[in-house]
Each structure stands twice: as structure tokens, then as C-alpha cells.
C-alpha atoms as a PDB file:
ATOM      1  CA  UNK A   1      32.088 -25.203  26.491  1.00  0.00           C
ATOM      2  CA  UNK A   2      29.624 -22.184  26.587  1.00  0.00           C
ATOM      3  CA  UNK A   3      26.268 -22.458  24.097  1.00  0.00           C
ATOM      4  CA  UNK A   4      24.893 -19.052  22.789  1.00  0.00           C
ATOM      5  CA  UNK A   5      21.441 -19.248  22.084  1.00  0.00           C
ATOM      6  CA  UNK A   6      19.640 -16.654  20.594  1.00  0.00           C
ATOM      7  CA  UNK A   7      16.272 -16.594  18.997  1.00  0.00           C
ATOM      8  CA  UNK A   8      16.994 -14.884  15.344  1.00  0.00           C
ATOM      9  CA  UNK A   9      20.282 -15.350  12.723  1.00  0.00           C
ATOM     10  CA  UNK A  10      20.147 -11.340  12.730  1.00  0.00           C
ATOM     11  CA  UNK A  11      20.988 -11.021  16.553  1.00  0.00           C
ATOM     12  CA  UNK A  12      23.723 -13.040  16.311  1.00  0.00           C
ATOM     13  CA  UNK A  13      25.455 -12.302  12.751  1.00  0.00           C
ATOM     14  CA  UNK A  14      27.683  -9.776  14.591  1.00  0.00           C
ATOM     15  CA  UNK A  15      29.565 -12.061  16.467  1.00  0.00           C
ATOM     16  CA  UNK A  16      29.930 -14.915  13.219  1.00  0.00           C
ATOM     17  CA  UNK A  17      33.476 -13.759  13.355  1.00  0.00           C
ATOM     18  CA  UNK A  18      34.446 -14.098  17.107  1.00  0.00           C
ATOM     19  CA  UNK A  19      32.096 -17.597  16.952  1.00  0.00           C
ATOM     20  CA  UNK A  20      34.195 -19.355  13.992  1.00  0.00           C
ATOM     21  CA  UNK A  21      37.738 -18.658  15.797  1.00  0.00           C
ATOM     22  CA  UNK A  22      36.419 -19.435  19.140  1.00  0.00           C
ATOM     23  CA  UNK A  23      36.394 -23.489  19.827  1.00  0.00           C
ATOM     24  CA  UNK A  24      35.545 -23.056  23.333  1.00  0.00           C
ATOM     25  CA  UNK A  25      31.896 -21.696  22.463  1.00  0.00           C
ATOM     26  CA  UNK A  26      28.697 -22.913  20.710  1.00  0.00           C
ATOM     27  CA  UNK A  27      26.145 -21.097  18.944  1.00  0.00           C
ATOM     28  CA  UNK A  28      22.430 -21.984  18.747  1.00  0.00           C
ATOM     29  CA  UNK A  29      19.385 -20.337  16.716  1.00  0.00           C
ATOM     30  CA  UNK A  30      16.564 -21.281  18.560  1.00  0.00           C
ATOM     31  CA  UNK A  31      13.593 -19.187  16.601  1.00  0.00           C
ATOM     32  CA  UNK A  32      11.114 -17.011  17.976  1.00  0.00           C
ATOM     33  CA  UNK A  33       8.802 -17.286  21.255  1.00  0.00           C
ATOM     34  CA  UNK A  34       9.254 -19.597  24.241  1.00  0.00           C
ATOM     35  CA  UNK A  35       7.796 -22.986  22.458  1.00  0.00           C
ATOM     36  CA  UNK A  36      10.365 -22.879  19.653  1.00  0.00           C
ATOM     37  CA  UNK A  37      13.178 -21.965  21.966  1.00  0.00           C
ATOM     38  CA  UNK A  38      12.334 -24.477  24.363  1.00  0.00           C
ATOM     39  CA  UNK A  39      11.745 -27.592  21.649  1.00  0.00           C
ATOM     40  CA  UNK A  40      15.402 -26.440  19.838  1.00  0.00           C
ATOM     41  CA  UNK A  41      17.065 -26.177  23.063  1.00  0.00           C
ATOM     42  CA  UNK A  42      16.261 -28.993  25.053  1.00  0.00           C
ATOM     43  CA  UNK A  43      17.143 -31.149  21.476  1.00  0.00           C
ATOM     44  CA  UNK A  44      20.330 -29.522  21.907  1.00  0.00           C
ATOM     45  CA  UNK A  45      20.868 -29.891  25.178  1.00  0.00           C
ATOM     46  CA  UNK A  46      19.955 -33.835  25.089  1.00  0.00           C
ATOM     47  CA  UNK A  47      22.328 -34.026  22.480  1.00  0.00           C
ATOM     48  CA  UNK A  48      25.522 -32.356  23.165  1.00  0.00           C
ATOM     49  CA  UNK A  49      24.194 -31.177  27.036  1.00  0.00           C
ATOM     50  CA  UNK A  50      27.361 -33.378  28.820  1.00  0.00           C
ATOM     51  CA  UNK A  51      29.911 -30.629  27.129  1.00  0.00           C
ATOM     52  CA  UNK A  52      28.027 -27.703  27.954  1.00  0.00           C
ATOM     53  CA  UNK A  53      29.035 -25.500  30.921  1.00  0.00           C
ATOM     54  CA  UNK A  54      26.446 -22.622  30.588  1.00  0.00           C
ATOM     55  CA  UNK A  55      24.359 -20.987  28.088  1.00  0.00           C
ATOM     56  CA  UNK A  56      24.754 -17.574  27.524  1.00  0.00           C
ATOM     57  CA  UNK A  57      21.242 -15.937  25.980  1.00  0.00           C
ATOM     58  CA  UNK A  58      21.406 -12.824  24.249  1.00  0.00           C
ATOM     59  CA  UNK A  59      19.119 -10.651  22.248  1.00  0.00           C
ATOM     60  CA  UNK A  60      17.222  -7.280  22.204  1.00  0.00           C
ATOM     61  CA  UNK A  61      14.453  -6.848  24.274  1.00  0.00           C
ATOM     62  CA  UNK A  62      11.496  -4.236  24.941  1.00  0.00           C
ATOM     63  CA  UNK A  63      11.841  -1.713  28.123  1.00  0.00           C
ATOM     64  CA  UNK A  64       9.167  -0.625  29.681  1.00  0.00           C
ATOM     65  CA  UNK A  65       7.702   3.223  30.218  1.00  0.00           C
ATOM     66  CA  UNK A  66       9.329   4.154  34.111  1.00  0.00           C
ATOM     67  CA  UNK A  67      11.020   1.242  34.981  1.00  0.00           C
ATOM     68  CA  UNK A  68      14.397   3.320  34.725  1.00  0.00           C
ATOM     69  CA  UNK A  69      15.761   1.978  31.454  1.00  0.00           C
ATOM     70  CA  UNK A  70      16.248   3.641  28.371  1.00  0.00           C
ATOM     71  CA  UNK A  71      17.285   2.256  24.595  1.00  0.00           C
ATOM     72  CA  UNK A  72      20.158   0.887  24.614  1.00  0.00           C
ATOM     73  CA  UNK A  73      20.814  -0.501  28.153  1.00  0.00           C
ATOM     74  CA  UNK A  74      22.681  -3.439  28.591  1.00  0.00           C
ATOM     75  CA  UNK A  75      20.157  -5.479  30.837  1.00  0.00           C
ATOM     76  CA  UNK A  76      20.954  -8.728  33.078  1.00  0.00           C
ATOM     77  CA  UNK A  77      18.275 -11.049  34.209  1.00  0.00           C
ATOM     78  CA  UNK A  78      17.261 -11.036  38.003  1.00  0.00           C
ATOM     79  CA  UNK A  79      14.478 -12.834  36.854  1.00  0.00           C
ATOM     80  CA  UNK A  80      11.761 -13.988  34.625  1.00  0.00           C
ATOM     81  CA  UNK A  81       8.198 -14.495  34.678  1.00  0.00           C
ATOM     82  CA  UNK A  82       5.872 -15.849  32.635  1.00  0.00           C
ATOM     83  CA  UNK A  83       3.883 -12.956  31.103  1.00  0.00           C
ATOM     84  CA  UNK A  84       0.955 -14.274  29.783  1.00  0.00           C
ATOM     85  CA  UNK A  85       0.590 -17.160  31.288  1.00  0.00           C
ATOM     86  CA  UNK A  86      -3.003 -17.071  32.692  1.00  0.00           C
ATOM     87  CA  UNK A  87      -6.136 -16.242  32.381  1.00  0.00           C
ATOM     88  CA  UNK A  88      -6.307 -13.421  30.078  1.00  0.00           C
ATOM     89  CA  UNK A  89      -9.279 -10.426  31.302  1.00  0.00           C
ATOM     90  CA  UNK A  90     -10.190  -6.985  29.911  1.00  0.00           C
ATOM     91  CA  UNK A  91      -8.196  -5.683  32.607  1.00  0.00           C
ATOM     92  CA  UNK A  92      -4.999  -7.921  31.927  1.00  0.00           C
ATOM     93  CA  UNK A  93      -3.454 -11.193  33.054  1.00  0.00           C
ATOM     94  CA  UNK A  94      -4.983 -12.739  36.177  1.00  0.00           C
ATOM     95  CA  UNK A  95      -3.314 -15.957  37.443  1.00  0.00           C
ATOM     96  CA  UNK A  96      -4.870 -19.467  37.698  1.00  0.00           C
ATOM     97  CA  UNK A  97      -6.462 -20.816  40.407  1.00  0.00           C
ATOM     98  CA  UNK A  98      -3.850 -21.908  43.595  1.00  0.00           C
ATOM     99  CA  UNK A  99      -3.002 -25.323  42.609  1.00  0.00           C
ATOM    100  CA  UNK A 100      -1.749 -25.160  39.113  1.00  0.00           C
ATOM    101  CA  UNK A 101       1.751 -23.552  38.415  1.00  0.00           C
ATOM    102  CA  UNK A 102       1.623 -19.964  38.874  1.00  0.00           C
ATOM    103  CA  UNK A 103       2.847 -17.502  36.371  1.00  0.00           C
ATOM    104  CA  UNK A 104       3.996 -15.440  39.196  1.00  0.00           C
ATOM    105  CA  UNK A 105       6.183 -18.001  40.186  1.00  0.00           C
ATOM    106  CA  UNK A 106       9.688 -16.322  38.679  1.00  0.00           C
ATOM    107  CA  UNK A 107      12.291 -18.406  37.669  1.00  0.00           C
ATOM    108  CA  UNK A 108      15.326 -16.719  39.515  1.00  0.00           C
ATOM    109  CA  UNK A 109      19.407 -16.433  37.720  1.00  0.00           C
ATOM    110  CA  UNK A 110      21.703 -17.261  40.789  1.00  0.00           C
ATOM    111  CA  UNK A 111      24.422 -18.854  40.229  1.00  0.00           C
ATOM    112  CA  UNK A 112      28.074 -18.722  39.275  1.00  0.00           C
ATOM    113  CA  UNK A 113      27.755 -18.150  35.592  1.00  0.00           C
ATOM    114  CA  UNK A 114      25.864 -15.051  36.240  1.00  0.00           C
ATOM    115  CA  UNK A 115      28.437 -13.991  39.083  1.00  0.00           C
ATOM    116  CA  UNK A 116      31.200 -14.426  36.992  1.00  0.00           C
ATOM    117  CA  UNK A 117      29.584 -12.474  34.552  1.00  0.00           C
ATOM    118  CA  UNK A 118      28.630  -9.625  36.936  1.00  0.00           C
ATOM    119  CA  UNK A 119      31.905  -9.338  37.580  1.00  0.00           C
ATOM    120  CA  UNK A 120      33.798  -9.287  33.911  1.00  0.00           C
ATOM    121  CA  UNK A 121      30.694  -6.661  33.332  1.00  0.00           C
ATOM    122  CA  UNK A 122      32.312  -4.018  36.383  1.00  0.00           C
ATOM    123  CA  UNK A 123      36.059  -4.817  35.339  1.00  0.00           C
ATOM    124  CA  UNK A 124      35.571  -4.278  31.384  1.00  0.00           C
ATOM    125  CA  UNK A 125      33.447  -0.480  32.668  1.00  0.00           C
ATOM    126  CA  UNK A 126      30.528  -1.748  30.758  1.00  0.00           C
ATOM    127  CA  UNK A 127      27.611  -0.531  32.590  1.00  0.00           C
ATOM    128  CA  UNK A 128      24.458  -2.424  32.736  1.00  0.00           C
ATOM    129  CA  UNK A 129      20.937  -2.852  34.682  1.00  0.00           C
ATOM    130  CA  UNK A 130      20.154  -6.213  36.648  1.00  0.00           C
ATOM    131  CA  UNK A 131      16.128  -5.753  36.102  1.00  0.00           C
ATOM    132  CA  UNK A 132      13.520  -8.503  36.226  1.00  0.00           C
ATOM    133  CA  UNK A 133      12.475  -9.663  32.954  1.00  0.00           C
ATOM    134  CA  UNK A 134       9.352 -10.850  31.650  1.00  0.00           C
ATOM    135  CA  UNK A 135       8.869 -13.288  28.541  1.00  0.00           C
ATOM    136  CA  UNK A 136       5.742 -13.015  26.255  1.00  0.00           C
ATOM    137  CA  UNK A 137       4.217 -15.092  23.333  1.00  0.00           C
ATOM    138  CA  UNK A 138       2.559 -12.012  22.162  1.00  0.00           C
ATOM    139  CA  UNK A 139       5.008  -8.995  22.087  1.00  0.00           C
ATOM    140  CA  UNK A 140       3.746  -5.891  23.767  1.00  0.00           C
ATOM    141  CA  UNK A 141       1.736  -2.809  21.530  1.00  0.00           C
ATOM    142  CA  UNK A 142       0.455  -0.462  23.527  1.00  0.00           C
ATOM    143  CA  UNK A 143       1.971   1.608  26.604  1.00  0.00           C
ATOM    144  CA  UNK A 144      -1.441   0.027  28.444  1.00  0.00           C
ATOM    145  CA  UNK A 145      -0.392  -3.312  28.627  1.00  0.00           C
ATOM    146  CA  UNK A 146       3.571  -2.687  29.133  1.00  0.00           C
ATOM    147  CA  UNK A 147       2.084  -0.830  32.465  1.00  0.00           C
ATOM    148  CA  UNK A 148       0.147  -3.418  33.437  1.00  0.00           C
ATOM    149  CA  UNK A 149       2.846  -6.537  33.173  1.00  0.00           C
ATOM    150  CA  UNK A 150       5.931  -3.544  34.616  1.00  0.00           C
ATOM    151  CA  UNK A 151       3.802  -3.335  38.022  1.00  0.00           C
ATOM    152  CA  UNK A 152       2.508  -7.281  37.581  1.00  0.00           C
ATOM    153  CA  UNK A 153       5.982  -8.389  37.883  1.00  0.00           C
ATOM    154  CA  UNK A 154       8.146  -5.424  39.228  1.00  0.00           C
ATOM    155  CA  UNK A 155       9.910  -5.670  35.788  1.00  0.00           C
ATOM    156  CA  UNK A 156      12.041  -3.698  33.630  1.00  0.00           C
ATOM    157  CA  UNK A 157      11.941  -5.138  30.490  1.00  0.00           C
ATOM    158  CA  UNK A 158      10.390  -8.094  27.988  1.00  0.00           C
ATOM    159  CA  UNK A 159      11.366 -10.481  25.492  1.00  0.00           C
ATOM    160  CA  UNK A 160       9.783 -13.750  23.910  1.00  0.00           C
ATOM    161  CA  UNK A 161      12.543 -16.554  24.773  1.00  0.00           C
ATOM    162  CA  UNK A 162      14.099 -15.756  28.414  1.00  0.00           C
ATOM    163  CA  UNK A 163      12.035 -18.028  30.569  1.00  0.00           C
ATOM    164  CA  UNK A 164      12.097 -20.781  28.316  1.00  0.00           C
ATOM    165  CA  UNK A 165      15.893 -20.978  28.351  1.00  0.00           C
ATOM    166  CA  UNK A 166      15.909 -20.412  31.945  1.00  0.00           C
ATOM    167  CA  UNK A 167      13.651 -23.219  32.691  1.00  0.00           C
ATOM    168  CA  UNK A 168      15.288 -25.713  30.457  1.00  0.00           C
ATOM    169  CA  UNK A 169      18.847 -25.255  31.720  1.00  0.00           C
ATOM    170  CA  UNK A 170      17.109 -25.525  35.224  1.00  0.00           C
ATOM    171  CA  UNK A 171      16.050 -29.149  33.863  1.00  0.00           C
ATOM    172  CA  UNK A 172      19.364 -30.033  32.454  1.00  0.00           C
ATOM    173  CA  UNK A 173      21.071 -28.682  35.828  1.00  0.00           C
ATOM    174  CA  UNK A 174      22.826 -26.378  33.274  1.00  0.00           C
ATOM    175  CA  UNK A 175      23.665 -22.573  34.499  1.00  0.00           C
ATOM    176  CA  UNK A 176      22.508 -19.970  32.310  1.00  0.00           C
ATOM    177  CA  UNK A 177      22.708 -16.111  32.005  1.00  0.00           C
ATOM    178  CA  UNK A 178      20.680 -13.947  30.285  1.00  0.00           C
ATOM    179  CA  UNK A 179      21.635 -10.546  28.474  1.00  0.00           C
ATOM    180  CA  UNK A 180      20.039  -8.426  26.546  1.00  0.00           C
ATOM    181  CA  UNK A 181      19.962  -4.853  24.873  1.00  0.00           C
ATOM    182  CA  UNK A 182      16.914  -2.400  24.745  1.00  0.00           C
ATOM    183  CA  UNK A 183      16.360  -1.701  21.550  1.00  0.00           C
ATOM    184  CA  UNK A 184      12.687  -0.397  21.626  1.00  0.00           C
ATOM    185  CA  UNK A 185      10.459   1.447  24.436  1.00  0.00           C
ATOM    186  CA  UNK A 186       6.884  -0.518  25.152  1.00  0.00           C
ATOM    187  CA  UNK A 187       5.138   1.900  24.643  1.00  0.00           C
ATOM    188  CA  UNK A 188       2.070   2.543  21.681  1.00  0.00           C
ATOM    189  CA  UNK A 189       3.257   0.570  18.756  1.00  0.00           C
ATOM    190  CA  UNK A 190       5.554   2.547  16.287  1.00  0.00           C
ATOM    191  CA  UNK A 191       9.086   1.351  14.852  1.00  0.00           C
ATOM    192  CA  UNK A 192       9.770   3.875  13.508  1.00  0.00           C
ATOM    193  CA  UNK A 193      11.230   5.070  16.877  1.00  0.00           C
ATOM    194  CA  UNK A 194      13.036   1.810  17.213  1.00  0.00           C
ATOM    195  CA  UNK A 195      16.947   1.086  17.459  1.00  0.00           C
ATOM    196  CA  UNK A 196      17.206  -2.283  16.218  1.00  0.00           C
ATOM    197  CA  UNK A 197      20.156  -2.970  14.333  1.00  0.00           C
ATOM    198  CA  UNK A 198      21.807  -0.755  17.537  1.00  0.00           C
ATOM    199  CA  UNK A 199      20.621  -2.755  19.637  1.00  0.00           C
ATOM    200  CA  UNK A 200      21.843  -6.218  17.606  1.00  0.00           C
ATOM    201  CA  UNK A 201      25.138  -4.196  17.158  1.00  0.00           C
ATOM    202  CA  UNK A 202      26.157  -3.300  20.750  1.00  0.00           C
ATOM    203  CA  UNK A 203      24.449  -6.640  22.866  1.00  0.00           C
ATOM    204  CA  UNK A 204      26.814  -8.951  20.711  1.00  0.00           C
ATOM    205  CA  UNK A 205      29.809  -6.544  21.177  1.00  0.00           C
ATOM    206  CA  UNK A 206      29.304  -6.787  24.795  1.00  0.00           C
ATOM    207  CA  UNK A 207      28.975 -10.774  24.409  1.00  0.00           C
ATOM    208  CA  UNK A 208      32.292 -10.663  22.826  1.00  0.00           C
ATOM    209  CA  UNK A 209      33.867  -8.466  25.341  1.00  0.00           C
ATOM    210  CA  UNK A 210      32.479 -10.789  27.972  1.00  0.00           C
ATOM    211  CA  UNK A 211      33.223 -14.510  26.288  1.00  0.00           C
ATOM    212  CA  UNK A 212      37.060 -13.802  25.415  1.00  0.00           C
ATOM    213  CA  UNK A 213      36.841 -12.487  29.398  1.00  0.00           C
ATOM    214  CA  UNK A 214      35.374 -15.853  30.560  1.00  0.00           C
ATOM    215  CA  UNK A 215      37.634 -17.970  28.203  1.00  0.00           C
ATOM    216  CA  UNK A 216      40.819 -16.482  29.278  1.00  0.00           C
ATOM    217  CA  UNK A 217      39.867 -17.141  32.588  1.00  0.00           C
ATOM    218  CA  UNK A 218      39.415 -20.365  31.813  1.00  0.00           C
ATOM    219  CA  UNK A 219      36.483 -23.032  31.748  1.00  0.00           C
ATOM    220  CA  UNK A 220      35.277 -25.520  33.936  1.00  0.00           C
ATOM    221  CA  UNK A 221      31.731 -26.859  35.407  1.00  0.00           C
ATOM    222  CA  UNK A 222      30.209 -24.056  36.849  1.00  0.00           C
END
């Protein structure tokens, strides 16, 4: 069994059709940010965790100004960092003292999961960027700040949930992979230049593309 999480109902209403004729995959709403993802999916995971062969998380995310994306790229997580995890200065995020768990410290996606997935990605011809990612509590509003955490973290892109489901299926011992479309530019806030609902549209027809892939290869513990 694969889980789905995703933080909003919106990001994931696209594929309620694929999701209620396929048996062999779950779906999970976590909510916004990494606290709410984290508290919904480790209750999950103690629950029904024994079942679950991956976790598949999907969304839209943020790319930043030069880091060779553009809206709507199909991303893969490399990586994620904390993003504001720190100490937080006039100049940006500096790190806490050595000692304490460093923000800097990135949690990393190898594993099979995310190599089978890599590889339905090149046979189905749907292109995509493996970039570093970088989760926030606090999304990004100014082109300032997207600069700052792009070079921080050698990053591509940002969301407010990635880490936190990477570190919790690191707890379970449960592989996870994380996809996601760009649907905005960080860059001086303004949606009116926004591609949500694109965005929404095309990650979760690539999910499709890539579960009924996966499921007729057939499942077992990654």
C-alpha cells in the first residue's frame, strides 16, 4: 500500500477519481506547515504504518529566481532543509550554535521508492528537475529572502510540509518521495502572476501517470 499525503483537499481533488478505484493506495490531508503535517502523519503512520510501503507527497511549491526552474516544472526532492530553522537576523537565517541540530543538516531522498520513481518518470517522457528543496513555516514574499535561502541551501524550490514528511517516514523506517509542481516564482509577492490551479492540475496528473505505473508493477516492501 502507497499513502498520498498532501497538505490541502484542493491539491488533491484531481486525483478523487483515480483514489476511489485504486485499493492499492491511501490518501492523507495533512493541513498546512510542517507541525500539522508532522502531528497528522505520524497518527497515521502509528495507526495503519505496518501496511504502508511508501508515501508519496505531492503538492505545488514556490521556485526560486535563477535556480533554473520555471512554473510549471515537475520537481523531485534531492533534498530538504529546514528553512527557518534558526536564529532569525536582519540579514537572514543564521544557524544555532554547534551542538544543537543544525538546520543545515538536509534530510536526503535515497532510496528505492524514489528510484523506482525516477525511472517510471524517464519511461512515461515526463520531464522533471531533481532540485533540493527547502520547507518553510512562513512562505516566502519578497525576491530578497528567496535569494538568500536559494544560495543558503543550494535549492531550487520551497514548500511548507516536505521535511516534515521526510523526517517522519525516516522515524517509521518508511520510504518516501516527494513531488511537486511550481506553480508560483519567489519572487516580490503578487498572485496575480500565479498558476495555481495549473499547478494542482498537472502535479496530480503526473501522480496518476506514475501510481497506475508503480501498481502495475506491482507492490512490495521497498
Amino acid at each position: 500500500m502507497l499513502l498520498v499525503a498532501v497538505a490541502t483537499e484542493n491539491e488533491i481533488t484531481p486525483l478523487g477519481q483515480f483514489l476511489a478505484a485504486a485499493d492499492q493506495v491511501e490518501a492523507l490531508v495533512t493541513g498546512m506547515g510542517p507541525v500539522a503535517t508532522a502531528a497528522s502523519l505520524t497518527n497515521y503512520l502509528a495507526l495503519h504504518g505496518a501496511g504502508i510501503d511508501g508515501v508519496l507527497n505531492i503538492g505545488v511549491a514556490g521556485a526560486y529566481i535563477d535556480s533554473g526552474l520555471a512554473m510549471l516544472d515537475i520537481c523531485l526532492a534531492q533534498q530538504e532543509f529546514l528553512g527557518d530553522f534558526g536564529i532569525c537576523m536582519q540579514e537572514g537565517i543564521e544557524d544555532f550554535d554547534p551542538g544543537l541540530e543544525k538546520p543545515g543538516t538536509p534530510l536526503v531522498f535515497i532510496n528505492n521508492l524514489v528510484d523506482r520513481f525516477e525511472t517510471i518518470l524517464h519511461d512515461q517522457n515526463i520531464a522533471f528537475k531533481p532540485v533540493n528543496f527547502v520547507t518553510v513555516n512562513c512562505c516566502t514574499g519578497t525576491t530578497e529572502r528567496g535569494r538568500f535561502l536559494r544560495d543558503k541551501f543550494a535549492a531550487g524550490c520551497e514548500n511548507m510540509e516536505g521535511a516534515a514528511v521526510a523526517m517522519v517516514c525516516r522515524n517509521f523506517n518508511i520510504p518516501c518521495v516527494e513531488l511537486r509542481c511550481v506553480s508560483n516564482m519567489v519572487e516580490d509577492r503578487d498572485p496575480a502572476n500565479w498558476k495555481l490551479a495549473e499547478a494542482i492540475e498537472k502535479i496530480c496528473l503526473v501522480a496518476e501517470v506514475v501510481l497506475q505505473k508503480y501498481i502495475q508493477g506491482g507492490f512490495g516492501r521497498i
